[in-house]
Protein backbone atom coordinates (compact mmCIF):
# COMPACT_ATOMS: atom_id res chain seq x y z
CA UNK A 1 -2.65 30.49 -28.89
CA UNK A 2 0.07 28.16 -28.68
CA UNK A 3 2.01 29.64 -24.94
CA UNK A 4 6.09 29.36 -24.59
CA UNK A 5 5.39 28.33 -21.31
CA UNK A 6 2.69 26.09 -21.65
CA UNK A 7 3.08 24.51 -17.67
CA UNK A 8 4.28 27.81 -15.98
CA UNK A 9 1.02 29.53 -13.90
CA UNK A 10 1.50 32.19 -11.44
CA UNK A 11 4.59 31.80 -9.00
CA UNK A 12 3.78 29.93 -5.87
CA UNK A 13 5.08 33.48 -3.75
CA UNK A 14 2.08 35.15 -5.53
CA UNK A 15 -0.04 32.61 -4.99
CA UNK A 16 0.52 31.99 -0.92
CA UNK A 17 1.00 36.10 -0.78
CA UNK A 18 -2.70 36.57 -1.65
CA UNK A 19 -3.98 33.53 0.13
CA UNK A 20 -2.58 35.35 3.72
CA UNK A 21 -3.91 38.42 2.65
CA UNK A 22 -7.46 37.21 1.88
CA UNK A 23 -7.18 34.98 5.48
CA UNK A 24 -5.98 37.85 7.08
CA UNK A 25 -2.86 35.09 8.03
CA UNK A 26 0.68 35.88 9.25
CA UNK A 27 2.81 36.05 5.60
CA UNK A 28 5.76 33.61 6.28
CA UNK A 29 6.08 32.75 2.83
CA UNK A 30 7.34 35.08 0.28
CA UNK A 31 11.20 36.23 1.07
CA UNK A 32 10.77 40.04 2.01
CA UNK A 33 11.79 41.74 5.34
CA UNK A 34 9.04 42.89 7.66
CA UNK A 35 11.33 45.99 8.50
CA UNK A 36 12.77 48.69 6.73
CA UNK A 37 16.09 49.77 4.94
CA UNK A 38 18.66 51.63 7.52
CA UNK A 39 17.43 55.12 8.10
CA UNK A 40 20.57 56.59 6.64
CA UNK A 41 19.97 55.48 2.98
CA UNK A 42 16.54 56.52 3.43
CA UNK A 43 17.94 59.63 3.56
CA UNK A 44 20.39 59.47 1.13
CA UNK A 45 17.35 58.44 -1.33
CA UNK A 46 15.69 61.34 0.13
CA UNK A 47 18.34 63.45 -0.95
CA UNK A 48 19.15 61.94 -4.61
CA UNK A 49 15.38 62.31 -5.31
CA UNK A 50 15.68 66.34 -4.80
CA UNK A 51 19.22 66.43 -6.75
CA UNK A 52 18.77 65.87 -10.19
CA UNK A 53 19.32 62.24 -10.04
CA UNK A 54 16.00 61.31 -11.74
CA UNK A 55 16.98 60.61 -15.97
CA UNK A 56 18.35 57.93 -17.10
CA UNK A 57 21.30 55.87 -15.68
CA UNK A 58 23.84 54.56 -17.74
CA UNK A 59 23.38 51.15 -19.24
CA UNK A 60 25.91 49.38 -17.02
CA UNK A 61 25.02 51.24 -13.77
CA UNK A 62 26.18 54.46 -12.13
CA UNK A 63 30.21 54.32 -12.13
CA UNK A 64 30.06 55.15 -8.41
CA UNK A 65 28.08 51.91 -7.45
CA UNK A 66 29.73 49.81 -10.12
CA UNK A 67 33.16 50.87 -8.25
CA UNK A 68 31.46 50.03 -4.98
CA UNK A 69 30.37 46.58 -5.75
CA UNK A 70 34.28 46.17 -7.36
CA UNK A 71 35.97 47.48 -4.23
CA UNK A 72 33.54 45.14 -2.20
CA UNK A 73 34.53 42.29 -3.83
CA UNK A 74 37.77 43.19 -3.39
CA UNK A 75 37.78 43.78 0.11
CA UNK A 76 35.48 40.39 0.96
CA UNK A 77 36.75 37.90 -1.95
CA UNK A 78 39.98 39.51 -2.60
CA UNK A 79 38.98 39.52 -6.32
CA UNK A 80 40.39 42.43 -8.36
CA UNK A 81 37.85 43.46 -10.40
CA UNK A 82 37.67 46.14 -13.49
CA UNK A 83 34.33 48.28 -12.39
CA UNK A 84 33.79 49.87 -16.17
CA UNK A 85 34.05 46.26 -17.54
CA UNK A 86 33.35 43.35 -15.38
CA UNK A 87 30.08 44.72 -13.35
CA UNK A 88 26.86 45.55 -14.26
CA UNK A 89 23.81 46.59 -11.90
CA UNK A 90 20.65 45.12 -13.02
CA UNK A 91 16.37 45.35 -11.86
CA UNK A 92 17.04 42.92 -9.06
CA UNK A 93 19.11 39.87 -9.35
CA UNK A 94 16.31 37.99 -11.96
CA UNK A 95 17.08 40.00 -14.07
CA UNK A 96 20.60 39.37 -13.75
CA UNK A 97 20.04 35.65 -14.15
CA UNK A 98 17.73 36.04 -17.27
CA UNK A 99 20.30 38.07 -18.97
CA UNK A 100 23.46 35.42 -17.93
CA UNK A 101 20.94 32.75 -19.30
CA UNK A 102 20.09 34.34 -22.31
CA UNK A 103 23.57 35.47 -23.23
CA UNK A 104 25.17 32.05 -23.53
CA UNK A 105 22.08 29.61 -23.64
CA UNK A 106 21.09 28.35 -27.33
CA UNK A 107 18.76 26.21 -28.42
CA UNK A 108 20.00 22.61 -27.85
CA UNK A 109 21.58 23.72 -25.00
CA UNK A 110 21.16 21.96 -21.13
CA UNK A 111 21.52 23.69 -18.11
CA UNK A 112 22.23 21.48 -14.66
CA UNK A 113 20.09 22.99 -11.85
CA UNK A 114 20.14 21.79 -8.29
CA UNK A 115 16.72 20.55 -6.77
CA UNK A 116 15.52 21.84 -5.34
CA UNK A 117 15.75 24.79 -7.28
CA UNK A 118 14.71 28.69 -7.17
CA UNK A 119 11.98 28.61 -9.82
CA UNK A 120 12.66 31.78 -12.49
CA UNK A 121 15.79 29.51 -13.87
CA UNK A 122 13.85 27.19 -15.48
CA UNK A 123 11.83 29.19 -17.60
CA UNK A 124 14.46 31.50 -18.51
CA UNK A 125 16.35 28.87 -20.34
CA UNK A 126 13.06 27.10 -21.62
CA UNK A 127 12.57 30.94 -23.02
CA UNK A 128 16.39 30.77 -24.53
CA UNK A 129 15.69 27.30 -26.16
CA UNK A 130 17.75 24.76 -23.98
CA UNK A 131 16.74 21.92 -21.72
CA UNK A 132 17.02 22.38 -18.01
CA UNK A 133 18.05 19.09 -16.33
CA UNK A 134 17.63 18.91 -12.86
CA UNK A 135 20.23 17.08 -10.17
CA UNK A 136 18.48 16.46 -6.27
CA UNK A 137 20.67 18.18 -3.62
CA UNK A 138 21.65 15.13 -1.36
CA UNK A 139 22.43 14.00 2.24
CA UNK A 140 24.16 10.82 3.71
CA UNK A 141 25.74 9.38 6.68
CA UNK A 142 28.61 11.18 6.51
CA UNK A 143 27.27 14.60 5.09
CA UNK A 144 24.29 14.73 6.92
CA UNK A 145 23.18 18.26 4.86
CA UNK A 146 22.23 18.73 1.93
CA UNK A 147 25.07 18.80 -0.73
CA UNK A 148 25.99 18.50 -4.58
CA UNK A 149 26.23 14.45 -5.52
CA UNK A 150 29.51 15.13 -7.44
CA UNK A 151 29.22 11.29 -8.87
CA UNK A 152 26.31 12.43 -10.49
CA UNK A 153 26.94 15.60 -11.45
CA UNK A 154 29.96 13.84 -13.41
CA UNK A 155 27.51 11.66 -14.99
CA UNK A 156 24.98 13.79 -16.44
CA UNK A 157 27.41 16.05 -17.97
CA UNK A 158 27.48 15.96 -22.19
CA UNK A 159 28.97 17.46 -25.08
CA UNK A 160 25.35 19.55 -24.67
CA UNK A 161 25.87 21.12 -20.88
CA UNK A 162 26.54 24.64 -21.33
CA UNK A 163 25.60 26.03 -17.56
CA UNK A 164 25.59 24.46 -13.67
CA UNK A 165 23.71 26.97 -11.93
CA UNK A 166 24.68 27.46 -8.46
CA UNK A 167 22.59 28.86 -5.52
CA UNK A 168 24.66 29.09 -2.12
CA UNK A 169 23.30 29.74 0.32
CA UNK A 170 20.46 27.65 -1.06
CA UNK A 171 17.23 28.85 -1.50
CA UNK A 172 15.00 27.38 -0.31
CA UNK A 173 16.70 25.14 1.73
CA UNK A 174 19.08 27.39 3.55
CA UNK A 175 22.09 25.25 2.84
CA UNK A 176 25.50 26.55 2.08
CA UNK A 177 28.65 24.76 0.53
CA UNK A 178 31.16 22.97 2.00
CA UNK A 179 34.76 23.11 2.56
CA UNK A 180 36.69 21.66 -1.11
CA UNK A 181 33.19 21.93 -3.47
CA UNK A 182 34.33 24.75 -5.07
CA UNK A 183 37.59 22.59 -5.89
CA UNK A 184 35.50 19.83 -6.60
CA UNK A 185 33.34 21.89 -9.44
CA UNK A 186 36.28 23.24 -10.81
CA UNK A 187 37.55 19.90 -11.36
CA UNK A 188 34.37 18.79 -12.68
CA UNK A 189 33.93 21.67 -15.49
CA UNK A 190 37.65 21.55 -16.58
CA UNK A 191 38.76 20.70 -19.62
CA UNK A 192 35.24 21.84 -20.71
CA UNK A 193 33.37 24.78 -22.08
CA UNK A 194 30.81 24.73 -19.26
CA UNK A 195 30.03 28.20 -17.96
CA UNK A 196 28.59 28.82 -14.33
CA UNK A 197 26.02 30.78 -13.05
CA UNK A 198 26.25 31.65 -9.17
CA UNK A 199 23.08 33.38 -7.17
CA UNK A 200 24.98 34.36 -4.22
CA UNK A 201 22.13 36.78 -3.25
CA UNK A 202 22.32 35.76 0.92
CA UNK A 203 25.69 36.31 0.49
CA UNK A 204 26.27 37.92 3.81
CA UNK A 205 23.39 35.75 5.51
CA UNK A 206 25.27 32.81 6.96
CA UNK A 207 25.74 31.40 10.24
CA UNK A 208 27.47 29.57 13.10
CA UNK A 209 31.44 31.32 11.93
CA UNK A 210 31.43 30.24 8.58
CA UNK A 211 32.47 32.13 5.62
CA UNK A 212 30.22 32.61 2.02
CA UNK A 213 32.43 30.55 -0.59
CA UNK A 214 31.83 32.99 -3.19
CA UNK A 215 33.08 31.72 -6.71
CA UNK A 216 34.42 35.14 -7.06
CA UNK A 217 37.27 33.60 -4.36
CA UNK A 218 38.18 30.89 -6.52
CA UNK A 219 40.76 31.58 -9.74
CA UNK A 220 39.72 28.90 -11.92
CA UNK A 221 35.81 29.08 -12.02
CA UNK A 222 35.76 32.87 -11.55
CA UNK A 223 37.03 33.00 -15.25
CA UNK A 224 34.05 30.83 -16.57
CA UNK A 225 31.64 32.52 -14.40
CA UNK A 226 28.40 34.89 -13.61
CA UNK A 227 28.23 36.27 -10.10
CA UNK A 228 24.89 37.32 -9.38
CA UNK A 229 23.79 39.18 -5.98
CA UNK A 230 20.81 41.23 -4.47
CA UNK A 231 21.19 45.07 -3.00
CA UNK A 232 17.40 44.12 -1.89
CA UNK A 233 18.69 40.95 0.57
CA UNK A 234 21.53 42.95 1.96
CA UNK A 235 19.69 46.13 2.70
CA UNK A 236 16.07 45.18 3.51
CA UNK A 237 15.12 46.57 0.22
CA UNK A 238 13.49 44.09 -1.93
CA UNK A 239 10.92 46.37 -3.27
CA UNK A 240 13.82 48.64 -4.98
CA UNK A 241 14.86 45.85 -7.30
CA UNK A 242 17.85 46.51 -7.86
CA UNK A 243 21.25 43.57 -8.24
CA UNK A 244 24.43 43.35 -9.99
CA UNK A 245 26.46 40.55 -12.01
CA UNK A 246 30.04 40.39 -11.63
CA UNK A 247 31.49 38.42 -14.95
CA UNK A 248 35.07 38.65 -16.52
CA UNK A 249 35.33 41.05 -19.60
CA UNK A 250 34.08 38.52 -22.54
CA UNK A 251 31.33 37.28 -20.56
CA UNK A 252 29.92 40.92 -19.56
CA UNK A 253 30.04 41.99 -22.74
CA UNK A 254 27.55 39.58 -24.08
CA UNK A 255 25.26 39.74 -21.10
CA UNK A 256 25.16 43.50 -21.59
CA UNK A 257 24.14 43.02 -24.92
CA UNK A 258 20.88 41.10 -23.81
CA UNK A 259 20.50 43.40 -20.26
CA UNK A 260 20.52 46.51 -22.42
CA UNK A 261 17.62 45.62 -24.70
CA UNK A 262 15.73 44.07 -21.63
CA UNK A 263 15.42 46.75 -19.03
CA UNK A 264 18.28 48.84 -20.57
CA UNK A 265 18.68 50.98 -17.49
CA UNK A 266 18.16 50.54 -13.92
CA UNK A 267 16.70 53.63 -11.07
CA UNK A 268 18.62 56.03 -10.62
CA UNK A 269 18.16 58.05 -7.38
CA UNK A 270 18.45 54.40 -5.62
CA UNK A 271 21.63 54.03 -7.55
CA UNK A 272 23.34 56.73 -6.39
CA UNK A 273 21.91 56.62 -2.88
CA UNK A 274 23.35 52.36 -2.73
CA UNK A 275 26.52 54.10 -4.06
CA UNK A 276 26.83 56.87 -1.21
CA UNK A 277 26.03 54.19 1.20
CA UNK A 278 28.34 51.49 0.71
CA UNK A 279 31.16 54.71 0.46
CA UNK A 280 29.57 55.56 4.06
CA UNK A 281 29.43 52.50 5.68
CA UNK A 282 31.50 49.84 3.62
CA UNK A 283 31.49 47.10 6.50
CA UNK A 284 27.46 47.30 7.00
CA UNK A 285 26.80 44.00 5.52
CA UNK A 286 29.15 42.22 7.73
CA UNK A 287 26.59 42.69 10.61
CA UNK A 288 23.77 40.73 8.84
CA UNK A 289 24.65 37.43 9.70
CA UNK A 290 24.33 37.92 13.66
CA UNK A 291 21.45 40.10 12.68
CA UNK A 292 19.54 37.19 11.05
CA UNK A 293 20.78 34.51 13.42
CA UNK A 294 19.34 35.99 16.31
CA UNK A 295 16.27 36.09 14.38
CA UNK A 296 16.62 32.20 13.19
CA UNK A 297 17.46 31.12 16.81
CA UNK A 298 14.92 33.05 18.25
CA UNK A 299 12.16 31.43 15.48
CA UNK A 300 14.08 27.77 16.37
CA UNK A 301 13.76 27.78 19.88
CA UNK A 302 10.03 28.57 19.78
CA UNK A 303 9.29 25.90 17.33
CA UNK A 304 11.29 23.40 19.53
CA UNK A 305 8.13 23.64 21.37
CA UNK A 306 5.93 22.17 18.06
CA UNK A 307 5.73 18.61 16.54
CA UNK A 308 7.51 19.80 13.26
CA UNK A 309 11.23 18.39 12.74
CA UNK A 310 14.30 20.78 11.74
CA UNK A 311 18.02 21.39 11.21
CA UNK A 312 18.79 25.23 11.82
CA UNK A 313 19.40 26.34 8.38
CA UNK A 314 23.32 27.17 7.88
CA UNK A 315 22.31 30.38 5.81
CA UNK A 316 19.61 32.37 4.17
CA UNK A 317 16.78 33.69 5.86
CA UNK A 318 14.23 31.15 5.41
CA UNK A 319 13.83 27.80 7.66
CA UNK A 320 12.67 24.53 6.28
CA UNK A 321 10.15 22.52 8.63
CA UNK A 322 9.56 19.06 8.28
CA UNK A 323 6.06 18.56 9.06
CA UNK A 324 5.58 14.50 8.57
CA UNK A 325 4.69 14.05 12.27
CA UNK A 326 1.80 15.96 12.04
CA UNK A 327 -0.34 15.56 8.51
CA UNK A 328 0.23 12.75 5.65
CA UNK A 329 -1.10 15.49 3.61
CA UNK A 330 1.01 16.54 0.64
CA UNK A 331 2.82 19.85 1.08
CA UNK A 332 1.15 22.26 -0.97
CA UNK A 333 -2.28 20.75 0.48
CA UNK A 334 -0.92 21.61 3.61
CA UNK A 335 0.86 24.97 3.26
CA UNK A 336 -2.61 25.73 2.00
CA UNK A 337 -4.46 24.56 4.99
CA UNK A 338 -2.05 26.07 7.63
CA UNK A 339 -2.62 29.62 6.09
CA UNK A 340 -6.48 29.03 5.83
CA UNK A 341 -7.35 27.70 9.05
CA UNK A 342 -4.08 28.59 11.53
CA UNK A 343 -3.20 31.62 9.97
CA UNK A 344 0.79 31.12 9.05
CA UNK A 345 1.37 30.98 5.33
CA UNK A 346 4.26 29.08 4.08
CA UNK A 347 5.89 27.82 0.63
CA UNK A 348 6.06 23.84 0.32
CA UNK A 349 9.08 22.80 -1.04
CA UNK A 350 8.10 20.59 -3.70
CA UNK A 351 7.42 23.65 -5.76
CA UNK A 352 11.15 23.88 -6.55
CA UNK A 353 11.73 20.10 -7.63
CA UNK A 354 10.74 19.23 -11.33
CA UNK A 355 9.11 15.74 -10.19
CA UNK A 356 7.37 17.87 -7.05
CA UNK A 357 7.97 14.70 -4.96
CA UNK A 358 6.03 14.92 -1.38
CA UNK A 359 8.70 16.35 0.09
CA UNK A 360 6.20 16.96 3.55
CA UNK A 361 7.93 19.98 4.45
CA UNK A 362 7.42 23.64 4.09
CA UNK A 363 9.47 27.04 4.13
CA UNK A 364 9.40 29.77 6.35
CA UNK A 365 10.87 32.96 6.55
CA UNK A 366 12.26 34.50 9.36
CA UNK A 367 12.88 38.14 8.38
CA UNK A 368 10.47 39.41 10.34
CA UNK A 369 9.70 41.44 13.32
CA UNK A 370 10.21 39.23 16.84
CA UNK A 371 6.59 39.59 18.04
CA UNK A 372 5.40 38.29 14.38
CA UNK A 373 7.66 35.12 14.92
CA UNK A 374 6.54 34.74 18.28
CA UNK A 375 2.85 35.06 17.22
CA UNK A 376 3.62 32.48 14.46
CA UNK A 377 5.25 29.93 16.40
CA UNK A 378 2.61 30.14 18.82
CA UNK A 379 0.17 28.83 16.37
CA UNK A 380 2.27 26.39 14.91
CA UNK A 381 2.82 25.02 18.15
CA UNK A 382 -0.63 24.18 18.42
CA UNK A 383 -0.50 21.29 16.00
C-alpha cells in the first residue's frame, strides 16, 4: 500500500516517552506538567460533569468560553474580537493548526516553516498537497539568539508561498521574538496574499520582563492571520486537549468548514468548566511566567554544576542543552543513551530540522516537580 506519509514513523515524544518508561528513567522529554490543574477548576469540572453538561457542544465552542478567550484577548492584546465569529475552540491546538492548514493550503502550495520546527506542521500540509520549505532560525554577533533571517525569508518567497508559520515562543528552542519582527513580517508579506499561521501556545510562559508579541497586537498581520493557543499549556491540562484559533471573519469561516468535519465538536463539561474559570479568575495566567521561571532558574543553576553548555531559554518551558563537551555522539544516539543508562530522557533537537543536522544538543523540560529536577540534574551532572 502506497502510504501519504511514506517518511513519517511514530513521533519522537512517543518514542522517548516509552523508552523512560521501560528504563524506569526520569521523563524530561515530552512537554506535559508533572503537577496538576488548579484545584478550583477541578471542581468546577467536578461540578459540570453532575449538571447536564455531557451532549454535544456546539461546533464553534460553548459561547461562554468563546466570549472568554475574546475578552482575553481583549484585555492582553487589546484586540477587539467578535466571539460568535472570529473564535473557535478546537481538540488541543493540533488540531487547530491542521484545520488553518487545511483550510487555505492546496496542492502546489509552499508553506515557510522555521527550523527548527514543531513536527505535526509538516505533515499536515504534505496531507493538504503543498510543499513545506524550511528556513534555519539564526544567530550572529549582534543577535546572539536565535531569530528569523529576514534576508532570506525575502528570498525564498514565490508567487507559490501561501503560509509562514510562526511559533513564538519557539518550541523547541525556547526563543521568543524580538522588538520590530512583527513590523518586519508585515513588511515582508505585504503587497502579497501570504496568510500566517501563529502557535502562540506558551503564550503566557516568558521571562526576564518581557512581553508575548502576539500577532493578535499587530493591525496589519492580524487581518491575514490564524492565532492558535493551548488551554492545556496555560492550565496544566494537556491531557484535556482542548485549544482555540482566533482568525478574522473570512478566515474562520473556512477553517470551520474543515474543523467541523474533523472533530466537529470539542468536550463539553471541560468547556464550560475553562469558561467558569477564566470568568473566576481572569488574571490567572499572568502568574505563569514567574511560576515557570522559578522552575527554569532553579533547573539552570543546578546544571551550572554539569559540563553541558546553555543560554536560559527566554520562554517556553523546555531548556535546550548543548552537550558537545561531553559526547561526539549524534543527538538522538545520545538522548537515547542518557535515558538508558543515566536515567533522564530528553528530545534531540535535530528531530525538528528537515536536514536533521547534528545539532549535539538536546531538550528538556522543566515543568516538573522541584525534587524531580533536582534528581535530574544530579545525574546529569555526573557526566
Amino acid at each position: 500500500m502506497d502510504s501519504k506519509l511514506p517518511h513519517v514513523g511514530t513521533t519522537i515524544f512517543t518514542v522517548m516517552s516509552q523508552l523512560a518508561q521501560d528504563c524506569g528513567a526520569i521523563n524530561l522529554s515530552q512537554g506535559f506538567p508533572s503537577f496538576e490543574p488548579d484545584a478550583r477548576l477541578l471542581d468546577l469540572v467536578t461540578q459540570r460533569l453532575h449538571s447536564g453538561a455531557n451532549q454535544y457542544a456546539p461546533m464553534t465552542g460553548v459561547p461562554a468560553l468563546r466570549q472568554a478567550i475574546a475578552a482575553k484577548a481583549g484585555r492582553l492584546y487589546d484586540r477587539g474580537v467578535d466571539a460568535d465569529a472570529e473564535v473557535t475552540v478546537t481538540a488541543g491546538a493540533t488540531e487547530a493548526l491542521f484545520c488553518a492548514i487545511h483550510a487555505v493550503v492546496r496542492p502546489g502550495d509552499e508553506v515557510i516553516v522555521l527550523d527548527p520546527a514543531y513536527d505535526s506542521y509538516e505533515p499536515a500540509v504534505t496531507l493538504a498537497g503543498g510543499a513545506t520549505l524550511h528556513l534555519p532560525l539564526v544567530s550572529s554577533a549582534e543577535r546572539p539568539e536565535l531569530h528569523i533571517d529576514w534576508q532570506r525569508l525575502r528570498d525564498a518567497i514565490t508567487d507559490r508561498t501561501r503560509v509562514v508559520m510562526l511559533n513564538f515562543p519557539h518550541n523547541p528552542t525556547g526563543t521568543v521574538l524580538g522588538p520590530g519582527d512583527l513590523d518586519t513580517l508585515a513588511e515582508v508579506v505585504r503587497d502579497t496574499g501570504i496568510l500566517i499561521i501563529s502557535d502562540e501556545v506558551y503564550e503566557h510562559i516568558i521571562f526576564d520582563g518581557a512581553s508575548h508579541l502576539s500577532v493578535l497586537r499587530h493591525d496589519e498581520l492580524w487581518q491575514r492571520a490564524f492565532v492558535i493557543s493551548s488551554f492545556g499549556k496555560t492550565y496544566h491540562a494537556t491531557g484535556w486537549k482542548v485549544g482555540y484559533c482566533v482568525a478574522p471573519e473570512a478566515l474562520s469561516t473556512e477553517f470551520r468548514k474543515v474543523h467541523q468535519f474533523n472533530c466537529f465538536c470539542v468536550v463539553s463539561p471541560i468547556q464550560h468548566a475553562l469558561a467558569d474559570f477564566m470568568q473566576l479568575d481572569p488574571a490567572y495566567p499572568d502568574g505563569l511566567a514567574d511560576f515557570y521561571q522559578q522552575k527554569r532558574d532553579q533547573f539552570c543553576a543546578l546544571m551550572r554544576e554539569s559540563r553541558f553548555r546553555f543560554v536560559p531559554a527566554a520562554g517556553t518551558y523546555f531548556q535546550v542543552l548543548d552537550y558537545s563537551a561531553i559526547s561526539a555522539e549524534d543527538d538522538i544516539g545520545f538522548a537515547r543513551r542518557l535515558t538508558r543508562e543515566i536515567g533522564v530522557a530528553s528530545i534531540p533537537v535535530s528531530v525538528f530540522c528537515a536536514s536533521h543536522p547534528p545539532t549535539r544538543t538536546l531538550r528538556f523540560c522543566f515543568a516538573k516537580d522541584d525534587d524531580v529536577l533536582k534528581q535530574a540534574a544530579t545525574l546529569l551532572c555526573e557526566l
